[in-house]
Each structure stands twice: as C-alpha cells, then as structure tokens.
PDB file of N, CA and C in Angstrom:
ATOM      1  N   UNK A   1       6.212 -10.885  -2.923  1.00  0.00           N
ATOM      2  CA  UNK A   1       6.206  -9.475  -2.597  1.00  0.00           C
ATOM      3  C   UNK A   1       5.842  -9.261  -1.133  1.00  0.00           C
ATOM      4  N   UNK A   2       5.252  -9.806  -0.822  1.00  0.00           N
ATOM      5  CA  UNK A   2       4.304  -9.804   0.860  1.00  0.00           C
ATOM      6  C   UNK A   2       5.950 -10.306   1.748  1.00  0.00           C
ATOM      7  N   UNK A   3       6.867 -11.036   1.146  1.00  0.00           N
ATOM      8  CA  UNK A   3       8.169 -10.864   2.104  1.00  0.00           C
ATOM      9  C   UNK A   3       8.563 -10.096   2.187  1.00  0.00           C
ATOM     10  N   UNK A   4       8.965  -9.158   1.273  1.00  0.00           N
ATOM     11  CA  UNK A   4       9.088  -7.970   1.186  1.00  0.00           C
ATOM     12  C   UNK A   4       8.816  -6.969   2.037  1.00  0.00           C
ATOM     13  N   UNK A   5       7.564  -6.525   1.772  1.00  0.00           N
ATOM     14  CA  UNK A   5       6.924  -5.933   2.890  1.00  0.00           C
ATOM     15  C   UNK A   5       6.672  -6.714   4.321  1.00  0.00           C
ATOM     16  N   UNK A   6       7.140  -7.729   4.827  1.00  0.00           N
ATOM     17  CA  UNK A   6       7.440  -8.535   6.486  1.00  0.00           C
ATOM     18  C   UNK A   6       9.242  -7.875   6.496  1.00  0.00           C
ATOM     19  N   UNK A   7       9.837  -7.731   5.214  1.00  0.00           N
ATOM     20  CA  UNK A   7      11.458  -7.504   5.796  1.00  0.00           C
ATOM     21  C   UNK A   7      10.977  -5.925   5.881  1.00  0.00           C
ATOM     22  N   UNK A   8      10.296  -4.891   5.471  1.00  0.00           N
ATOM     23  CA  UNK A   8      10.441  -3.504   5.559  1.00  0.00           C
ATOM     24  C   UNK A   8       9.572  -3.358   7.207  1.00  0.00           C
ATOM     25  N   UNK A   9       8.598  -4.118   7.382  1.00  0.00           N
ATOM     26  CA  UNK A   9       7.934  -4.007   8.659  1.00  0.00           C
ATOM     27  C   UNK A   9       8.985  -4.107   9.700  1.00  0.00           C
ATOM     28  N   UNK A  10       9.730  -5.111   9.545  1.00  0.00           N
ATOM     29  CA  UNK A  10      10.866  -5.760  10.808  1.00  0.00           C
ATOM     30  C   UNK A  10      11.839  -4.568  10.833  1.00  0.00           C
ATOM     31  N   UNK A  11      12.399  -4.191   9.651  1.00  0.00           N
ATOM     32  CA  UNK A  11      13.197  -2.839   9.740  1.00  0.00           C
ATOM     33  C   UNK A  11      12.796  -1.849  10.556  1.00  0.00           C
ATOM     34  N   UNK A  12      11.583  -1.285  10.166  1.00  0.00           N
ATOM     35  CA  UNK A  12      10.592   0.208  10.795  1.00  0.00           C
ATOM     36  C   UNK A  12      10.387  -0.348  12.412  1.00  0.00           C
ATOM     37  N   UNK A  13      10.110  -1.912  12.816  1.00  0.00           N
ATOM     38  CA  UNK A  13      10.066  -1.926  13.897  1.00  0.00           C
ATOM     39  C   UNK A  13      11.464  -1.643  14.945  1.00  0.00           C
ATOM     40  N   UNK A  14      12.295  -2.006  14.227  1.00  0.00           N
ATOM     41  CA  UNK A  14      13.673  -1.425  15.006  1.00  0.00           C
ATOM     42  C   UNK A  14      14.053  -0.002  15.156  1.00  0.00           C
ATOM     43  N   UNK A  15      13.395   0.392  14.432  1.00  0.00           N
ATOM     44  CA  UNK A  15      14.054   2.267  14.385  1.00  0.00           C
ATOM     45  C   UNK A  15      13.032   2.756  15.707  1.00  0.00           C
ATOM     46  N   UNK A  16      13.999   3.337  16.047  1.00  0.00           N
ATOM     47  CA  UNK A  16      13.071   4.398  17.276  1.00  0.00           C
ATOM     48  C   UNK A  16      11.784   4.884  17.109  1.00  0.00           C
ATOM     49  N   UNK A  17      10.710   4.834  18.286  1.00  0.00           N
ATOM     50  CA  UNK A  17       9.659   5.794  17.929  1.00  0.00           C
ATOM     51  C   UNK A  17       9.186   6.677  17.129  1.00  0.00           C
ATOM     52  N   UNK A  18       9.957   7.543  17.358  1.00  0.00           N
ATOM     53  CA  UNK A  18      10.339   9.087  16.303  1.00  0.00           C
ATOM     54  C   UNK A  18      10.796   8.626  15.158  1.00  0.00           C
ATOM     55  N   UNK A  19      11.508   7.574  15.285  1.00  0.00           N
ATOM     56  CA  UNK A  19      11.823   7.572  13.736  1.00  0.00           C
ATOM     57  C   UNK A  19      10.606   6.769  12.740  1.00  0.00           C
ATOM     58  N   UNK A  20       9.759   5.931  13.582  1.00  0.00           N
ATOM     59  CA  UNK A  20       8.787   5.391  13.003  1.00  0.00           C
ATOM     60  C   UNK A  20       8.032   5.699  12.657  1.00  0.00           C
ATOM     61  N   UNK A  21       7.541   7.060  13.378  1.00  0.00           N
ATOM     62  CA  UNK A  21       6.045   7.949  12.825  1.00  0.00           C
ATOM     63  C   UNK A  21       6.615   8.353  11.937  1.00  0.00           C
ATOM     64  N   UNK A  22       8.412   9.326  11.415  1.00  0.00           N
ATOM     65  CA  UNK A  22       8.405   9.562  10.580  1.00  0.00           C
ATOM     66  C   UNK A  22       8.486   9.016   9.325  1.00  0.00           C
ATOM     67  N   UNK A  23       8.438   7.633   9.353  1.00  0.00           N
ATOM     68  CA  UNK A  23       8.352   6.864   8.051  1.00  0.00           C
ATOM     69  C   UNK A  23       6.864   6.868   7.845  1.00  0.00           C
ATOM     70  N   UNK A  24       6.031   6.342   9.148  1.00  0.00           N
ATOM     71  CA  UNK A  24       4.374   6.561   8.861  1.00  0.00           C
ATOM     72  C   UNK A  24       4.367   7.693   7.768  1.00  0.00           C
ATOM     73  N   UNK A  25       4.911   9.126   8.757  1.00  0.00           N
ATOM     74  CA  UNK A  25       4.196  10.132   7.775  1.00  0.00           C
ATOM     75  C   UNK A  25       4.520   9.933   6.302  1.00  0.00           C
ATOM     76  N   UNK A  26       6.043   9.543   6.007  1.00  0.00           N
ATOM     77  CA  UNK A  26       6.747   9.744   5.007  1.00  0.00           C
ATOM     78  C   UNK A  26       5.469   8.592   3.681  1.00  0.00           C
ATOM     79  N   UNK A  27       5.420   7.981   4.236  1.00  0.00           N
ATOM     80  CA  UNK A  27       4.278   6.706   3.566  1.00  0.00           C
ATOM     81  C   UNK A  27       3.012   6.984   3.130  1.00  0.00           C
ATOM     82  N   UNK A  28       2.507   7.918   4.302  1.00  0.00           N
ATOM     83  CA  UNK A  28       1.123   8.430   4.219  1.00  0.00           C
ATOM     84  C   UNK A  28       0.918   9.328   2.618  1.00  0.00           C
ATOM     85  N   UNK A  29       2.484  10.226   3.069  1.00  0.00           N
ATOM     86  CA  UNK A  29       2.517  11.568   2.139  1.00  0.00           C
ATOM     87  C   UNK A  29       3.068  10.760   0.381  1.00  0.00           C
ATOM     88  N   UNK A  30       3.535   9.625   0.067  1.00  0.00           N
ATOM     89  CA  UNK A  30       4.020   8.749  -0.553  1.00  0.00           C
ATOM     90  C   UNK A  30       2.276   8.417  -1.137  1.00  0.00           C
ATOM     91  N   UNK A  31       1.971   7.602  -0.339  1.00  0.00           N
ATOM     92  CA  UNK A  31       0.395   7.439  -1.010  1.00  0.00           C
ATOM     93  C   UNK A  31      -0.804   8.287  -1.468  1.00  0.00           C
ATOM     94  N   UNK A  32      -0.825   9.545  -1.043  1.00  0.00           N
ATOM     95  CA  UNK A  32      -1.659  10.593  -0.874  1.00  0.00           C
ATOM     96  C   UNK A  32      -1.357  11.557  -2.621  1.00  0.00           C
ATOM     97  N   UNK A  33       0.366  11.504  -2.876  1.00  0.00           N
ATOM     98  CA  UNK A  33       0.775  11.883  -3.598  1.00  0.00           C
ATOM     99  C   UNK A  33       0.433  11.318  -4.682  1.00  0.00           C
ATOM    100  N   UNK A  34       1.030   9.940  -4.542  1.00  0.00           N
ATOM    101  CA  UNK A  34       0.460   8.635  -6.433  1.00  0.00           C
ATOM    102  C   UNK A  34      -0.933   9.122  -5.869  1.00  0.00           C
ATOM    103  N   UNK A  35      -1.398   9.008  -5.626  1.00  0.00           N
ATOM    104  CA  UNK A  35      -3.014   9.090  -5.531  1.00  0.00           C
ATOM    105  C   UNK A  35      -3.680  10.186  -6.302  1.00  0.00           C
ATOM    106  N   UNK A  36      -2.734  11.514  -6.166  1.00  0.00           N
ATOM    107  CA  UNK A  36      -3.115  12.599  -6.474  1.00  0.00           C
ATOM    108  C   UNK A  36      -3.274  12.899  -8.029  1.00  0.00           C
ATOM    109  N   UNK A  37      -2.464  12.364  -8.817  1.00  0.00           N
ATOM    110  CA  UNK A  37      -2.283  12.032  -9.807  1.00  0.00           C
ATOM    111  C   UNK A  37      -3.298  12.416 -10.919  1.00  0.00           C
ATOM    112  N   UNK A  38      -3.453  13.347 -11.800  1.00  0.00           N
ATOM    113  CA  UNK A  38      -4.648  12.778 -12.409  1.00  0.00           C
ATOM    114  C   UNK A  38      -4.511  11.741 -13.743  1.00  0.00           C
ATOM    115  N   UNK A  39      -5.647  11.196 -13.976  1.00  0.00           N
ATOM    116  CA  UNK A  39      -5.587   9.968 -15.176  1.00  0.00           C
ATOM    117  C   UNK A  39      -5.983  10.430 -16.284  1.00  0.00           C
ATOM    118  N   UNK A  40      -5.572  11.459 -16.949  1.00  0.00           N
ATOM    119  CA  UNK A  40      -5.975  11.963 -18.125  1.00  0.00           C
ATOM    120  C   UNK A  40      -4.576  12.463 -19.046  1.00  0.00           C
ATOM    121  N   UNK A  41      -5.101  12.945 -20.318  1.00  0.00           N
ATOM    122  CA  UNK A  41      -3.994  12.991 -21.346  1.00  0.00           C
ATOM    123  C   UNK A  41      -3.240  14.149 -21.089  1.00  0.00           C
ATOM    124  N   UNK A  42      -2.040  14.017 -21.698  1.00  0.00           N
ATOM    125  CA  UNK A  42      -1.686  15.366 -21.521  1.00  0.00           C
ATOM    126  C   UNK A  42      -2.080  16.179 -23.130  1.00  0.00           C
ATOM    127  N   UNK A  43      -2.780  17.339 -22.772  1.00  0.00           N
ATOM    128  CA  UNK A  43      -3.067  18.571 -23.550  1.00  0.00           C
ATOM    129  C   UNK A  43      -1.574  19.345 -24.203  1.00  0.00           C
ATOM    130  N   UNK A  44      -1.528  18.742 -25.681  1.00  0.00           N
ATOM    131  CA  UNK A  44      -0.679  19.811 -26.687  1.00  0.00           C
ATOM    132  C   UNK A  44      -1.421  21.060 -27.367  1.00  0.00           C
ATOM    133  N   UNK A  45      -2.286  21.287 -26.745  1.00  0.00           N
ATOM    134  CA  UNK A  45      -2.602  22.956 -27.562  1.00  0.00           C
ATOM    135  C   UNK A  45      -1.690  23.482 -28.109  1.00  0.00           C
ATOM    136  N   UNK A  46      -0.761  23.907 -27.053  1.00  0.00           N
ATOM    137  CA  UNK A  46       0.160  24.528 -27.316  1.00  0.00           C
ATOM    138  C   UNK A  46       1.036  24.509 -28.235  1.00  0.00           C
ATOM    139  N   UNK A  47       1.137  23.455 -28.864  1.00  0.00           N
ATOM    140  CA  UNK A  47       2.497  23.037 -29.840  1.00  0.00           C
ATOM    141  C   UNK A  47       2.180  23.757 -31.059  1.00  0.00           C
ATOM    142  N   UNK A  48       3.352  24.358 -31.552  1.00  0.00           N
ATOM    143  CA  UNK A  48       3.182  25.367 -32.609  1.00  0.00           C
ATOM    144  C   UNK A  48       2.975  26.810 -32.339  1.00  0.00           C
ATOM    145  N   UNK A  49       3.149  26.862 -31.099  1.00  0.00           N
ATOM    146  CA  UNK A  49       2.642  28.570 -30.857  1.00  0.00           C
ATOM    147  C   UNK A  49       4.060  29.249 -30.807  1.00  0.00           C
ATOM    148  N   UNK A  50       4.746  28.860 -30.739  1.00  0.00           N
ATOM    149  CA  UNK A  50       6.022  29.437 -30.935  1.00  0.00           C
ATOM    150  C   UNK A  50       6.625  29.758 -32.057  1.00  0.00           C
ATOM    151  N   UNK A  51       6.031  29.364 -33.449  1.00  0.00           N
ATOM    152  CA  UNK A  51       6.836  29.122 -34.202  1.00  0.00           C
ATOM    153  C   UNK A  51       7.098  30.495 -34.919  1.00  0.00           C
ATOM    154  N   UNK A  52       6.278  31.006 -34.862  1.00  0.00           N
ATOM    155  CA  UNK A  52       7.141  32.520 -35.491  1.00  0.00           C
ATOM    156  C   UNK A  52       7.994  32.790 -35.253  1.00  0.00           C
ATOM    157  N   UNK A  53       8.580  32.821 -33.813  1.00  0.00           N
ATOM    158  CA  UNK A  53       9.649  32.785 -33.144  1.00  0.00           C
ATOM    159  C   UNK A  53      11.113  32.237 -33.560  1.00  0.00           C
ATOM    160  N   UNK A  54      10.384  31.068 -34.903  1.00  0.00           N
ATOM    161  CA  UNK A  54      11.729  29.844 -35.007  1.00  0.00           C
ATOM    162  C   UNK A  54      12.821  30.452 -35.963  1.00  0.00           C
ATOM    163  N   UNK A  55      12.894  31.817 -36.845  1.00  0.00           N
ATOM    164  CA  UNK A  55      13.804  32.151 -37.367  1.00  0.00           C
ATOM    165  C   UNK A  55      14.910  33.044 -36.657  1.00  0.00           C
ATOM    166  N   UNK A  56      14.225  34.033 -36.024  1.00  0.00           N
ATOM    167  CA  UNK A  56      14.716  34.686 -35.040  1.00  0.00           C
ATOM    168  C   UNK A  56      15.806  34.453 -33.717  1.00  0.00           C
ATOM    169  N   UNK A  57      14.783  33.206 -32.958  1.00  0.00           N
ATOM    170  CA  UNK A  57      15.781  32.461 -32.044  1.00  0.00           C
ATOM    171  C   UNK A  57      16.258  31.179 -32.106  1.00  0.00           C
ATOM    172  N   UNK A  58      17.334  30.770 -31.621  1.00  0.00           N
ATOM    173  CA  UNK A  58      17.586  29.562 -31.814  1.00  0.00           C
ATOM    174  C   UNK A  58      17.875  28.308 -30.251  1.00  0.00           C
ATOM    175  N   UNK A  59      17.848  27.359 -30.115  1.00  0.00           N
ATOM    176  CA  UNK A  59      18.100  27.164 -28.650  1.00  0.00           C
ATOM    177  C   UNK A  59      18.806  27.093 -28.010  1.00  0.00           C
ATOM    178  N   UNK A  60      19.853  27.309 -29.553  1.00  0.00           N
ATOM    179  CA  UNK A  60      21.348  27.310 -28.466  1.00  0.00           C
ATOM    180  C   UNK A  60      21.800  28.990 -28.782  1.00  0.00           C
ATOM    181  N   UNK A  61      21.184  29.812 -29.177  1.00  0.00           N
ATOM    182  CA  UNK A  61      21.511  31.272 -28.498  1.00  0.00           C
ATOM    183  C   UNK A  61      20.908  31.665 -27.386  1.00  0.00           C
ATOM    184  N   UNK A  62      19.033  31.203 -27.018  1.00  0.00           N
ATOM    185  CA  UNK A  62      18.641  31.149 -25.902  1.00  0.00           C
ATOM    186  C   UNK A  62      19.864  30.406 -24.730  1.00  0.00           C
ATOM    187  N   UNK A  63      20.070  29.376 -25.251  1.00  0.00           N
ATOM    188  CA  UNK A  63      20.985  28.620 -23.917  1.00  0.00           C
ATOM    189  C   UNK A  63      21.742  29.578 -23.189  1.00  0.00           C
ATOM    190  N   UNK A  64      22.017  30.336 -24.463  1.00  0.00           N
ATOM    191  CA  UNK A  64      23.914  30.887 -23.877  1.00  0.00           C
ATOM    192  C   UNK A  64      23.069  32.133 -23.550  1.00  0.00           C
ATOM    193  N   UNK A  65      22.309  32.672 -23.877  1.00  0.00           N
ATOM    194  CA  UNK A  65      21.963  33.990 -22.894  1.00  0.00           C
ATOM    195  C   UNK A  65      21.266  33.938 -21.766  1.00  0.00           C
ATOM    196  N   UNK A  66      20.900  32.599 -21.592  1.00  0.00           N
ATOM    197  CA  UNK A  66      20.207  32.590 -19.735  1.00  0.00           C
ATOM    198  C   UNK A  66      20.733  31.309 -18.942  1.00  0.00           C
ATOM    199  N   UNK A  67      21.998  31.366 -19.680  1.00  0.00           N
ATOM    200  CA  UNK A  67      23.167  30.126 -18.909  1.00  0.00           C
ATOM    201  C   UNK A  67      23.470  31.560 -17.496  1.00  0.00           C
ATOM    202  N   UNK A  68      23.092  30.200 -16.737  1.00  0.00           N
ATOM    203  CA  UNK A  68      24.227  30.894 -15.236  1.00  0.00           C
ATOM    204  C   UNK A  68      25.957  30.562 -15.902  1.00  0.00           C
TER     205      UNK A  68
END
C-alpha cells in the first residue's frame, strides 16, 4: 500500500502549484469529513409511525403524484 501512496505523491508532485494545494485542500476536507462521522446506531423510532397512513396511500400513487 505505501507504493501506492509513493505513485500518488509522484503524481501531485507534477501538477502545478495551484493544482497541488488544491488536492492538499481536497485531502484535508476528505479526512476532516470520514472523521466527522459519528460511531453510533442508527435510531428507528420512527418505524411504524406511518402506518395509519398504509390504507389510504400507496407508493406508487405517491410516486405518480410528485413525479416531475
């Protein structure tokens, strides 16, 4: 893997200045992001709150009335 990252270094070193900070930033904002992440479950409260709803509508009459 570490070749890897020596062939992406050798790349970024050829691109122009400008184009290099913008990969910096692009990397920075890349790591900052996974980072951001949180590590917890996802919350179904919700499931079932609709269901009164389930005779009434269906998802394919919803579809067709808020189809562009």
């Amino acid at each position: 893997m570490s070749s890897d990252r020596r062939s992406l270094e050798k790349i970024v070193r050829e691109l122009p200045t400008d184009s290099q900070e913008k990969v910096r930033q692009f990397v920075e904002t890349l790591l900052k992001t996974t980072n951001e992440r949180p590590n917890r479950k996802l919350k179904q409260n919700w499931a079932g709150a609709l269901s009164d709803y389930r005779e009434k509508y269906t998802s394919l009459a919803l579809q067709k009335k808020y189809s562009l």
